[in-house]
C-alpha atoms as a PDB file:
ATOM      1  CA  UNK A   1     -26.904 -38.854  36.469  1.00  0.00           C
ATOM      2  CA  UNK A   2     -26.948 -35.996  39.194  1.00  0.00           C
ATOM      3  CA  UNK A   3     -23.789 -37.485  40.908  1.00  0.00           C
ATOM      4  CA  UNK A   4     -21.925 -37.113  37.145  1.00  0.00           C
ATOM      5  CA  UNK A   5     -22.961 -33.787  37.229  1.00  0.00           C
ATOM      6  CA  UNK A   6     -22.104 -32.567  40.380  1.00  0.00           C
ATOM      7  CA  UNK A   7     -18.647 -34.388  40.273  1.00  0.00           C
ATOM      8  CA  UNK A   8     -18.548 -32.479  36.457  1.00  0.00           C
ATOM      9  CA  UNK A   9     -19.626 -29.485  38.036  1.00  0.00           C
ATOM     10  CA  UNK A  10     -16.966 -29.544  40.785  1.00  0.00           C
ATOM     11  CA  UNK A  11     -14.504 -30.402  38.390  1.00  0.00           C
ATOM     12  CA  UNK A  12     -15.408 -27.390  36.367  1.00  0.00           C
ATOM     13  CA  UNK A  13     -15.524 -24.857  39.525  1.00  0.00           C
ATOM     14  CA  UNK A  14     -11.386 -25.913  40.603  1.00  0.00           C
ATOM     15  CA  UNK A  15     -10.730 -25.729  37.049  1.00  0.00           C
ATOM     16  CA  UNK A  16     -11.502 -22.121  37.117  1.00  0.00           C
ATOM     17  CA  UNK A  17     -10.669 -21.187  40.824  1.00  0.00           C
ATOM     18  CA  UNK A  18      -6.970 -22.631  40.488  1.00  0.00           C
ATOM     19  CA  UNK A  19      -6.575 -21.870  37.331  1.00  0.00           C
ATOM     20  CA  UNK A  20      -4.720 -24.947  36.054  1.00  0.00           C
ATOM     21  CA  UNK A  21      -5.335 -27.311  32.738  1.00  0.00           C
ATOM     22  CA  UNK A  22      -3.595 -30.433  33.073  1.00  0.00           C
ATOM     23  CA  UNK A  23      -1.933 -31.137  29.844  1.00  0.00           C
ATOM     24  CA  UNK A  24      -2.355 -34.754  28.069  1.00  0.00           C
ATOM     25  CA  UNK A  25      -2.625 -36.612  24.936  1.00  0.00           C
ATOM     26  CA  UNK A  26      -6.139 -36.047  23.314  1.00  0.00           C
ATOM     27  CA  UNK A  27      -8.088 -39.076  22.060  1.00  0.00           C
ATOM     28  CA  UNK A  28      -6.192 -38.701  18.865  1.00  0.00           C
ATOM     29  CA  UNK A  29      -3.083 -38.978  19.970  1.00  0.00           C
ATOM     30  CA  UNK A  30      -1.755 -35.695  19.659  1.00  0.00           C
ATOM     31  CA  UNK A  31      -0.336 -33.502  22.317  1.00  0.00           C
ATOM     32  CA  UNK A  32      -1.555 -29.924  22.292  1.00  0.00           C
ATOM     33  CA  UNK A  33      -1.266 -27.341  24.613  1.00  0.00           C
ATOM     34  CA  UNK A  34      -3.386 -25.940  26.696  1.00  0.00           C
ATOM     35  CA  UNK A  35      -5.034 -22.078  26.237  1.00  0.00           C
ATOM     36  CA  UNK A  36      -4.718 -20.356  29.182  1.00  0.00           C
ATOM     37  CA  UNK A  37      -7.858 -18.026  29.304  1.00  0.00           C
ATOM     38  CA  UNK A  38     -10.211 -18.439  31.801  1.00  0.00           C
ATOM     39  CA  UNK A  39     -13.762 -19.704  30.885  1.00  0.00           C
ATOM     40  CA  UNK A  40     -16.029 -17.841  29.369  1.00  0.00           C
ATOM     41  CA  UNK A  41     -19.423 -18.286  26.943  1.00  0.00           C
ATOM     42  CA  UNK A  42     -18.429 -21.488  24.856  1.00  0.00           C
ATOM     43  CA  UNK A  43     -17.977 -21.533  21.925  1.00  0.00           C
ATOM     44  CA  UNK A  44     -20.969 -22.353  19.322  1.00  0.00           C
ATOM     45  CA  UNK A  45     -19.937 -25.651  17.525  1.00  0.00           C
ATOM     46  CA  UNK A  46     -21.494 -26.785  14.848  1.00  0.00           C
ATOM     47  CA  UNK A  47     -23.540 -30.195  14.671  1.00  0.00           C
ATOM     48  CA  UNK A  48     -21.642 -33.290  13.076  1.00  0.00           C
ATOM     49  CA  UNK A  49     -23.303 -34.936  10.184  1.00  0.00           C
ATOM     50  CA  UNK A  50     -23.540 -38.881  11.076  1.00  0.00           C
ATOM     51  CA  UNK A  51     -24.342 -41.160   7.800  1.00  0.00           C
ATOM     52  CA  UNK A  52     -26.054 -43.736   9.562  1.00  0.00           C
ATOM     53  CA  UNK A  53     -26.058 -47.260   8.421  1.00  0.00           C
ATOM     54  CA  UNK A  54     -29.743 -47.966   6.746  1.00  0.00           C
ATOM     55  CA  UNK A  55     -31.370 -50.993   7.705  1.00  0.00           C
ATOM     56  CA  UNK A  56     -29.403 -51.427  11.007  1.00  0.00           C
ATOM     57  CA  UNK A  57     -30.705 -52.081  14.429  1.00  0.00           C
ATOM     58  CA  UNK A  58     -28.651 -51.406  17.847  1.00  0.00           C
ATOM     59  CA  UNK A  59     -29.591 -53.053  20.992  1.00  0.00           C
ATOM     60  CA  UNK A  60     -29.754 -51.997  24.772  1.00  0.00           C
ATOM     61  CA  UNK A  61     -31.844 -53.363  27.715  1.00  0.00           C
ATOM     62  CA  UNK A  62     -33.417 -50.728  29.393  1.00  0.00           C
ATOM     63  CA  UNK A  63     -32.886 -48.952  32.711  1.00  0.00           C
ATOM     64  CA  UNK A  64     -29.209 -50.535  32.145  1.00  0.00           C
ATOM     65  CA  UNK A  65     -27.476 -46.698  30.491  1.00  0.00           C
ATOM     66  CA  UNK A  66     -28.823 -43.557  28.992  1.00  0.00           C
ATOM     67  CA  UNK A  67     -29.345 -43.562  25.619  1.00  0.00           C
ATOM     68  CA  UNK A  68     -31.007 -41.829  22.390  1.00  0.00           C
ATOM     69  CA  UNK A  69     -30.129 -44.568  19.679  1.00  0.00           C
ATOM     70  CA  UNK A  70     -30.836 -42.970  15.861  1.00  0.00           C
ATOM     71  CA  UNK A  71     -31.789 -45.742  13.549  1.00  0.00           C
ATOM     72  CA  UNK A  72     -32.445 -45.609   9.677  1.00  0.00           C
ATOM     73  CA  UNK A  73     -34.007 -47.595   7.159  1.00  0.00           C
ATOM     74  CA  UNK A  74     -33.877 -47.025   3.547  1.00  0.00           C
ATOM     75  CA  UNK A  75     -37.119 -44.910   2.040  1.00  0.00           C
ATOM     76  CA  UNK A  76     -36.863 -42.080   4.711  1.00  0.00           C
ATOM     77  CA  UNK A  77     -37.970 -44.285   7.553  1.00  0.00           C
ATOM     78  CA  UNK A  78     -36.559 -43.242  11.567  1.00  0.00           C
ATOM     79  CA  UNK A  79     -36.878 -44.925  14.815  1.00  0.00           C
ATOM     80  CA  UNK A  80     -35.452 -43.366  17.839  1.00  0.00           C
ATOM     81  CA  UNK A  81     -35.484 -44.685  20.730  1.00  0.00           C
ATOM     82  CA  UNK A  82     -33.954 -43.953  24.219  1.00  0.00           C
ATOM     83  CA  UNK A  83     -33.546 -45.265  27.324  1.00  0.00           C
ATOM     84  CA  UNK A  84     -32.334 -44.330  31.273  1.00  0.00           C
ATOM     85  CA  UNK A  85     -29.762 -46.331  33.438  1.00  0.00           C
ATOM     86  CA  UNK A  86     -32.256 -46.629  36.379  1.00  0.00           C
ATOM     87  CA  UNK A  87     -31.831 -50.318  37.410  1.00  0.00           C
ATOM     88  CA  UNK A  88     -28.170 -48.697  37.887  1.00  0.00           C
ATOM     89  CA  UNK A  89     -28.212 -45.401  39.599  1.00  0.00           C
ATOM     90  CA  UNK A  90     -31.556 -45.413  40.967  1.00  0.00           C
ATOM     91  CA  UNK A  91     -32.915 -42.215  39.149  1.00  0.00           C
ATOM     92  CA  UNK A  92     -35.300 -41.686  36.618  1.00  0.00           C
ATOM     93  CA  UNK A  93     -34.355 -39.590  33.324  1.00  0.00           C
ATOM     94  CA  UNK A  94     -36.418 -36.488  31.919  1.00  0.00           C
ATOM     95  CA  UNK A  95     -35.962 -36.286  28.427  1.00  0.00           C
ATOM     96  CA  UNK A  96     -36.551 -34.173  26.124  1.00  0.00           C
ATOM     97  CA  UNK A  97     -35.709 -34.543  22.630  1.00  0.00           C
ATOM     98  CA  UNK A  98     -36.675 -32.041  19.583  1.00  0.00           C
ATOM     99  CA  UNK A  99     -36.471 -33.469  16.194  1.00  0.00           C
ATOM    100  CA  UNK A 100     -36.145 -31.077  13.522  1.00  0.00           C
ATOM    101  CA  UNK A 101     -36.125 -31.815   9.372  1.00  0.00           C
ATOM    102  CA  UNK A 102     -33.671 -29.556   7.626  1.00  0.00           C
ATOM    103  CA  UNK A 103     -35.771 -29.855   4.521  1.00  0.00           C
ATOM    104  CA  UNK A 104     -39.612 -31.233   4.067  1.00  0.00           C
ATOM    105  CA  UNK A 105     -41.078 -32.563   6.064  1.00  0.00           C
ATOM    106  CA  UNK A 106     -42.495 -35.968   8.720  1.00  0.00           C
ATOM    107  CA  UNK A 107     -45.439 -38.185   8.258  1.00  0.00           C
ATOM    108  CA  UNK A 108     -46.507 -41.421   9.410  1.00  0.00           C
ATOM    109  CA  UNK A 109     -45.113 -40.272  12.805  1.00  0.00           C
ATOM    110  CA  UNK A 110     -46.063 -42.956  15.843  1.00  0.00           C
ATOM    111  CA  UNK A 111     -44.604 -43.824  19.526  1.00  0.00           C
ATOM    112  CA  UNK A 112     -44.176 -46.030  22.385  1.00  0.00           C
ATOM    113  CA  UNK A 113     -44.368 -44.622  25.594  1.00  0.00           C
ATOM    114  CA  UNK A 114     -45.430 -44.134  28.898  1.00  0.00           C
ATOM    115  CA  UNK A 115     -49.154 -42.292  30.521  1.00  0.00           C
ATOM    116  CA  UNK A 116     -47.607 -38.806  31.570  1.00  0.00           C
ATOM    117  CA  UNK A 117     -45.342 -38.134  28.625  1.00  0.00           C
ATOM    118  CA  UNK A 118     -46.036 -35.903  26.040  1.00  0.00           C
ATOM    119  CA  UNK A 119     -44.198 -36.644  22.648  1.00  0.00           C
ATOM    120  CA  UNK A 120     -46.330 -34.228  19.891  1.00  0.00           C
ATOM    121  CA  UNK A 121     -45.819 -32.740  16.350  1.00  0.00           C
ATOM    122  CA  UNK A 122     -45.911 -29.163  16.975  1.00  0.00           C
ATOM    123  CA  UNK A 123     -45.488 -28.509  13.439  1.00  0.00           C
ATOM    124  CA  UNK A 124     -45.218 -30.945   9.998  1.00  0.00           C
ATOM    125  CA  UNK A 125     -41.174 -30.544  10.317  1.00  0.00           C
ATOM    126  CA  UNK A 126     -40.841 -30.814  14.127  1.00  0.00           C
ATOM    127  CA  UNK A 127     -41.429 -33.563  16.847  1.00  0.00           C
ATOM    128  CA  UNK A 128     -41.135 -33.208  20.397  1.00  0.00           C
ATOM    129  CA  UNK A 129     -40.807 -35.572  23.409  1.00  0.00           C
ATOM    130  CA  UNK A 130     -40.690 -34.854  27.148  1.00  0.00           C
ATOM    131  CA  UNK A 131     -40.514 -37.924  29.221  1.00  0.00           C
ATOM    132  CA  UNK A 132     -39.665 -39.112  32.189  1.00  0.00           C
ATOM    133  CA  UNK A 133     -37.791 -42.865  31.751  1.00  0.00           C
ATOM    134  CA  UNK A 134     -36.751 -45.693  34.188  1.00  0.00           C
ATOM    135  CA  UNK A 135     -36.802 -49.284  33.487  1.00  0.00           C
ATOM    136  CA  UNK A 136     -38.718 -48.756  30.242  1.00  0.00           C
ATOM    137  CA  UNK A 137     -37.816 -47.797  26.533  1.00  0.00           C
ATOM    138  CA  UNK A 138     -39.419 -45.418  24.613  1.00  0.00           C
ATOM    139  CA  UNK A 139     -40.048 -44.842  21.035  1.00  0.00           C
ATOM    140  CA  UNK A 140     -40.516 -42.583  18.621  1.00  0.00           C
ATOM    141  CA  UNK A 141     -41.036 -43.464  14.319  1.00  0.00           C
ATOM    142  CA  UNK A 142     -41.936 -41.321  11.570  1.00  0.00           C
ATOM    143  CA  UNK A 143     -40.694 -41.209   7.770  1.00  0.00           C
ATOM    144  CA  UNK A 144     -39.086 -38.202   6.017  1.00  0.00           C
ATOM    145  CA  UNK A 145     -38.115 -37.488   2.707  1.00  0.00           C
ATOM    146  CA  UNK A 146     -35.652 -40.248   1.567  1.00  0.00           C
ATOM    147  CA  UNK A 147     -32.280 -38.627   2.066  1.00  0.00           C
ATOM    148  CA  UNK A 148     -33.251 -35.657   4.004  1.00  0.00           C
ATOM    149  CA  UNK A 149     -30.930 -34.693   7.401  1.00  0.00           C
ATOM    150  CA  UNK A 150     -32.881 -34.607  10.414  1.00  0.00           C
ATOM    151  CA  UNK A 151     -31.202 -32.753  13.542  1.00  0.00           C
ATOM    152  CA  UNK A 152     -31.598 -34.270  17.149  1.00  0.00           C
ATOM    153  CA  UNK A 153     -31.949 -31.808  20.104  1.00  0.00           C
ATOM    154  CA  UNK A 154     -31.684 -33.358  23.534  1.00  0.00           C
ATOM    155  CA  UNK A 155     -30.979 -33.359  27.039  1.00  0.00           C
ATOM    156  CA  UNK A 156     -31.264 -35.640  30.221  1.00  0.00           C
ATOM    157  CA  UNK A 157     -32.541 -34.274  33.134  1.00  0.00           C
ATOM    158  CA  UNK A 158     -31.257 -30.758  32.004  1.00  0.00           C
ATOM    159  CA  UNK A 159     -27.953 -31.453  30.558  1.00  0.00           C
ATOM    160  CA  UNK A 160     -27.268 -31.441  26.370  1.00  0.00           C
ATOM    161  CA  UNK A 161     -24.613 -34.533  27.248  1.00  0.00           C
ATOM    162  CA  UNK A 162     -23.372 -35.289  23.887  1.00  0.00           C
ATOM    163  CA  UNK A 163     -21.989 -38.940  24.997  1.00  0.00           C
ATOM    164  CA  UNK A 164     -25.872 -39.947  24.878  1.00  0.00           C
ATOM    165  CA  UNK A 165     -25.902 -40.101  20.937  1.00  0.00           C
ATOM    166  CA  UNK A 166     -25.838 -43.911  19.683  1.00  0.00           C
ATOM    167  CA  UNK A 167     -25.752 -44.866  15.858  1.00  0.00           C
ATOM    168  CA  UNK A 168     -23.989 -47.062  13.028  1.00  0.00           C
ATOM    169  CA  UNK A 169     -21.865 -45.845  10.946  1.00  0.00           C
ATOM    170  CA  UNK A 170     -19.385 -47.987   8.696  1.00  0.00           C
ATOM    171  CA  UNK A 171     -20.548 -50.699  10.830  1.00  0.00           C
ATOM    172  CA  UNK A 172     -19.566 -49.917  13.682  1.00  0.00           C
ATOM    173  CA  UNK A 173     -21.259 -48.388  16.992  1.00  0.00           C
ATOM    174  CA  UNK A 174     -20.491 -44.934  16.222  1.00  0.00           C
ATOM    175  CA  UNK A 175     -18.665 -45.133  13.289  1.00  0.00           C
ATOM    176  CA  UNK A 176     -16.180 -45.873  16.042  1.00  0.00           C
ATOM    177  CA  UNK A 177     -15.493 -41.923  16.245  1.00  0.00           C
ATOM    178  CA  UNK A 178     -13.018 -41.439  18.625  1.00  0.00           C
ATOM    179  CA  UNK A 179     -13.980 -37.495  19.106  1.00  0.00           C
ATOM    180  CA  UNK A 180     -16.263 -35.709  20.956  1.00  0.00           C
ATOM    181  CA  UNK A 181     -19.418 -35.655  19.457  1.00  0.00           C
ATOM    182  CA  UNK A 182     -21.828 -32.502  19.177  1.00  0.00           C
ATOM    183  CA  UNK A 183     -25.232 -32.316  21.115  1.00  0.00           C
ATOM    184  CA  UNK A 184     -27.303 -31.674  18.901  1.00  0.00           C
ATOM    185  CA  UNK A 185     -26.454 -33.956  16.052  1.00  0.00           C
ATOM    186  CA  UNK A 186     -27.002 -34.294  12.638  1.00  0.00           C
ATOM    187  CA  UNK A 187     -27.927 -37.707  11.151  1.00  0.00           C
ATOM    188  CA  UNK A 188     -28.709 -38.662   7.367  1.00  0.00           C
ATOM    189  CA  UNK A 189     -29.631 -41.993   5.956  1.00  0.00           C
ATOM    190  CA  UNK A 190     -26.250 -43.914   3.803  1.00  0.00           C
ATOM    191  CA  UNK A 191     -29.018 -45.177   1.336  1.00  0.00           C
ATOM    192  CA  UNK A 192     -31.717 -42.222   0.817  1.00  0.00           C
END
Protein backbone atom coordinates (compact mmCIF):
# COMPACT_ATOMS: atom_id res chain seq x y z
CA UNK A 1 0.00 0.00 0.00
CA UNK A 2 2.77 2.68 0.86
CA UNK A 3 4.81 1.68 -2.30
CA UNK A 4 1.31 2.55 -4.48
CA UNK A 5 1.35 5.64 -2.86
CA UNK A 6 4.61 6.84 -3.13
CA UNK A 7 4.87 5.66 -6.85
CA UNK A 8 1.14 7.73 -7.03
CA UNK A 9 2.66 10.41 -5.26
CA UNK A 10 5.70 10.69 -7.56
CA UNK A 11 3.59 10.39 -10.39
CA UNK A 12 1.56 13.29 -9.20
CA UNK A 13 4.74 15.61 -8.28
CA UNK A 14 6.28 15.25 -12.39
CA UNK A 15 2.83 15.71 -13.40
CA UNK A 16 2.90 19.12 -11.99
CA UNK A 17 6.70 20.01 -12.22
CA UNK A 18 6.77 19.25 -16.13
CA UNK A 19 3.70 20.22 -16.74
CA UNK A 20 2.58 17.57 -19.24
CA UNK A 21 -0.85 15.29 -19.44
CA UNK A 22 -0.39 12.51 -21.66
CA UNK A 23 -3.42 12.26 -23.77
CA UNK A 24 -5.32 8.71 -24.20
CA UNK A 25 -8.51 6.98 -24.62
CA UNK A 26 -10.52 7.00 -21.27
CA UNK A 27 -12.08 3.74 -20.05
CA UNK A 28 -15.02 4.59 -22.19
CA UNK A 29 -13.56 4.80 -25.15
CA UNK A 30 -13.62 8.28 -25.90
CA UNK A 31 -10.76 10.56 -26.60
CA UNK A 32 -10.84 13.87 -24.77
CA UNK A 33 -8.43 16.35 -24.33
CA UNK A 34 -6.58 17.26 -21.77
CA UNK A 35 -7.13 20.80 -19.52
CA UNK A 36 -4.13 22.41 -19.19
CA UNK A 37 -4.32 24.14 -15.69
CA UNK A 38 -2.13 23.21 -13.19
CA UNK A 39 -3.49 21.39 -10.05
CA UNK A 40 -5.22 22.90 -7.67
CA UNK A 41 -8.04 21.98 -4.70
CA UNK A 42 -10.08 19.10 -6.48
CA UNK A 43 -12.93 19.27 -7.26
CA UNK A 44 -15.89 18.06 -4.77
CA UNK A 45 -17.64 15.08 -6.57
CA UNK A 46 -20.51 13.82 -5.55
CA UNK A 47 -21.02 10.12 -4.18
CA UNK A 48 -22.45 7.48 -6.77
CA UNK A 49 -25.56 5.70 -5.76
CA UNK A 50 -24.81 1.74 -6.14
CA UNK A 51 -28.21 -0.49 -6.13
CA UNK A 52 -26.73 -3.40 -4.72
CA UNK A 53 -27.96 -6.82 -5.47
CA UNK A 54 -30.08 -8.08 -2.19
CA UNK A 55 -29.39 -11.38 -1.03
CA UNK A 56 -25.90 -11.62 -2.66
CA UNK A 57 -22.67 -12.65 -1.12
CA UNK A 58 -19.02 -11.79 -2.62
CA UNK A 59 -16.05 -13.72 -1.65
CA UNK A 60 -12.29 -12.88 -0.88
CA UNK A 61 -9.65 -14.73 1.25
CA UNK A 62 -8.10 -12.49 3.45
CA UNK A 63 -4.70 -10.80 3.62
CA UNK A 64 -4.87 -11.69 -0.32
CA UNK A 65 -6.20 -7.54 -1.51
CA UNK A 66 -7.77 -4.61 0.20
CA UNK A 67 -11.18 -4.55 0.33
CA UNK A 68 -14.54 -2.99 1.90
CA UNK A 69 -17.20 -5.40 0.25
CA UNK A 70 -21.03 -3.78 0.80
CA UNK A 71 -23.51 -6.56 0.97
CA UNK A 72 -27.43 -6.37 1.21
CA UNK A 73 -30.16 -8.48 2.09
CA UNK A 74 -33.72 -7.73 1.66
CA UNK A 75 -35.54 -6.14 5.04
CA UNK A 76 -32.79 -3.44 5.60
CA UNK A 77 -30.15 -5.93 6.60
CA UNK A 78 -25.98 -4.85 5.86
CA UNK A 79 -22.83 -6.71 6.24
CA UNK A 80 -19.62 -5.07 5.46
CA UNK A 81 -16.79 -6.50 5.58
CA UNK A 82 -13.13 -5.68 4.61
CA UNK A 83 -10.03 -7.04 4.32
CA UNK A 84 -5.94 -6.09 3.75
CA UNK A 85 -3.54 -7.71 1.12
CA UNK A 86 -0.93 -8.58 3.83
CA UNK A 87 0.05 -12.18 2.87
CA UNK A 88 1.00 -9.97 -0.36
CA UNK A 89 2.78 -6.81 0.46
CA UNK A 90 3.74 -7.47 3.88
CA UNK A 91 1.86 -4.48 5.57
CA UNK A 92 -0.92 -4.26 7.72
CA UNK A 93 -4.02 -1.88 6.80
CA UNK A 94 -5.58 0.88 9.21
CA UNK A 95 -8.99 1.32 8.41
CA UNK A 96 -11.29 3.40 9.11
CA UNK A 97 -14.67 3.35 7.83
CA UNK A 98 -17.74 5.78 8.88
CA UNK A 99 -21.12 4.57 8.04
CA UNK A 100 -23.67 7.10 7.85
CA UNK A 101 -27.81 6.57 7.24
CA UNK A 102 -29.19 9.30 5.05
CA UNK A 103 -32.53 8.79 6.70
CA UNK A 104 -33.47 6.78 10.15
CA UNK A 105 -31.70 5.12 11.57
CA UNK A 106 -29.32 1.40 12.65
CA UNK A 107 -30.18 -1.27 15.08
CA UNK A 108 -29.25 -4.69 15.67
CA UNK A 109 -25.68 -3.48 14.89
CA UNK A 110 -22.85 -6.42 15.68
CA UNK A 111 -19.04 -7.19 14.51
CA UNK A 112 -16.21 -9.42 14.02
CA UNK A 113 -13.01 -8.22 14.82
CA UNK A 114 -9.85 -8.08 16.32
CA UNK A 115 -8.63 -6.99 20.47
CA UNK A 116 -7.32 -3.34 19.70
CA UNK A 117 -9.95 -2.15 17.27
CA UNK A 118 -12.54 0.05 18.06
CA UNK A 119 -15.71 -0.20 15.75
CA UNK A 120 -18.64 1.93 17.96
CA UNK A 121 -22.06 3.64 17.33
CA UNK A 122 -21.35 7.12 18.13
CA UNK A 123 -24.80 8.00 17.44
CA UNK A 124 -28.24 5.81 16.35
CA UNK A 125 -27.44 6.90 12.50
CA UNK A 126 -23.62 6.51 12.56
CA UNK A 127 -21.06 3.58 12.95
CA UNK A 128 -17.50 3.81 13.12
CA UNK A 129 -14.53 1.41 12.71
CA UNK A 130 -10.78 1.96 13.15
CA UNK A 131 -8.78 -1.13 12.66
CA UNK A 132 -5.77 -2.28 11.95
CA UNK A 133 -6.08 -5.63 9.40
CA UNK A 134 -3.61 -8.34 8.15
CA UNK A 135 -4.40 -11.85 7.48
CA UNK A 136 -7.84 -11.51 9.08
CA UNK A 137 -11.39 -10.24 7.95
CA UNK A 138 -13.42 -8.09 9.73
CA UNK A 139 -17.03 -7.47 10.05
CA UNK A 140 -19.43 -5.22 10.64
CA UNK A 141 -23.78 -5.97 10.51
CA UNK A 142 -26.56 -3.90 11.46
CA UNK A 143 -30.18 -3.39 9.84
CA UNK A 144 -31.65 -0.07 8.61
CA UNK A 145 -34.81 0.95 7.42
CA UNK A 146 -35.72 -1.28 4.39
CA UNK A 147 -34.78 0.88 1.44
CA UNK A 148 -32.90 3.54 3.14
CA UNK A 149 -29.22 4.74 1.42
CA UNK A 150 -26.46 4.34 3.68
CA UNK A 151 -23.11 6.31 2.72
CA UNK A 152 -19.62 4.59 3.24
CA UNK A 153 -16.66 6.81 4.36
CA UNK A 154 -13.26 5.17 4.21
CA UNK A 155 -9.70 5.13 3.91
CA UNK A 156 -6.64 2.69 4.14
CA UNK A 157 -3.86 3.68 5.96
CA UNK A 158 -4.74 7.41 5.20
CA UNK A 159 -5.80 7.37 1.69
CA UNK A 160 -9.88 7.70 0.55
CA UNK A 161 -8.77 5.08 -2.50
CA UNK A 162 -11.98 4.71 -4.22
CA UNK A 163 -10.81 1.31 -6.11
CA UNK A 164 -11.41 -0.36 -2.50
CA UNK A 165 -15.33 -0.33 -2.94
CA UNK A 166 -16.67 -4.01 -3.83
CA UNK A 167 -20.48 -4.75 -4.51
CA UNK A 168 -23.14 -6.48 -6.94
CA UNK A 169 -24.92 -4.81 -9.04
CA UNK A 170 -26.91 -6.38 -12.10
CA UNK A 171 -25.00 -9.35 -11.20
CA UNK A 172 -22.04 -8.54 -11.71
CA UNK A 173 -18.91 -7.49 -9.41
CA UNK A 174 -19.50 -3.92 -9.63
CA UNK A 175 -22.20 -3.66 -11.77
CA UNK A 176 -19.19 -4.08 -14.03
CA UNK A 177 -18.80 -0.09 -13.97
CA UNK A 178 -16.13 0.71 -16.03
CA UNK A 179 -15.67 4.40 -14.33
CA UNK A 180 -14.06 5.67 -11.58
CA UNK A 181 -15.92 5.24 -8.65
CA UNK A 182 -16.40 7.94 -5.76
CA UNK A 183 -14.87 7.44 -2.19
CA UNK A 184 -17.30 7.81 -0.29
CA UNK A 185 -20.09 5.84 -1.85
CA UNK A 186 -23.55 5.57 -1.76
CA UNK A 187 -25.22 2.13 -1.63
CA UNK A 188 -29.10 1.23 -1.46
CA UNK A 189 -30.69 -2.15 -1.32
CA UNK A 190 -32.48 -3.34 -5.21
CA UNK A 191 -35.29 -4.96 -3.00
CA UNK A 192 -36.05 -2.50 0.11
Amino acid sequence: MKMRLAMLGASVVLSILTGCVINSESDDGYYREPIPTLPSTPAQTEPLLAIVDSNQTMNADPGQGVGVFVEYDAGGHWNLWWTCDTAISGLSCNFNLKVTAESGEFANISSDHEAGDNISAPDASTISALTTTNSNLVRVTFDSAPGAIIRVDATVSGAPDPAIFFFVQDGKVRGDYKGALTNPMRFRGSTP
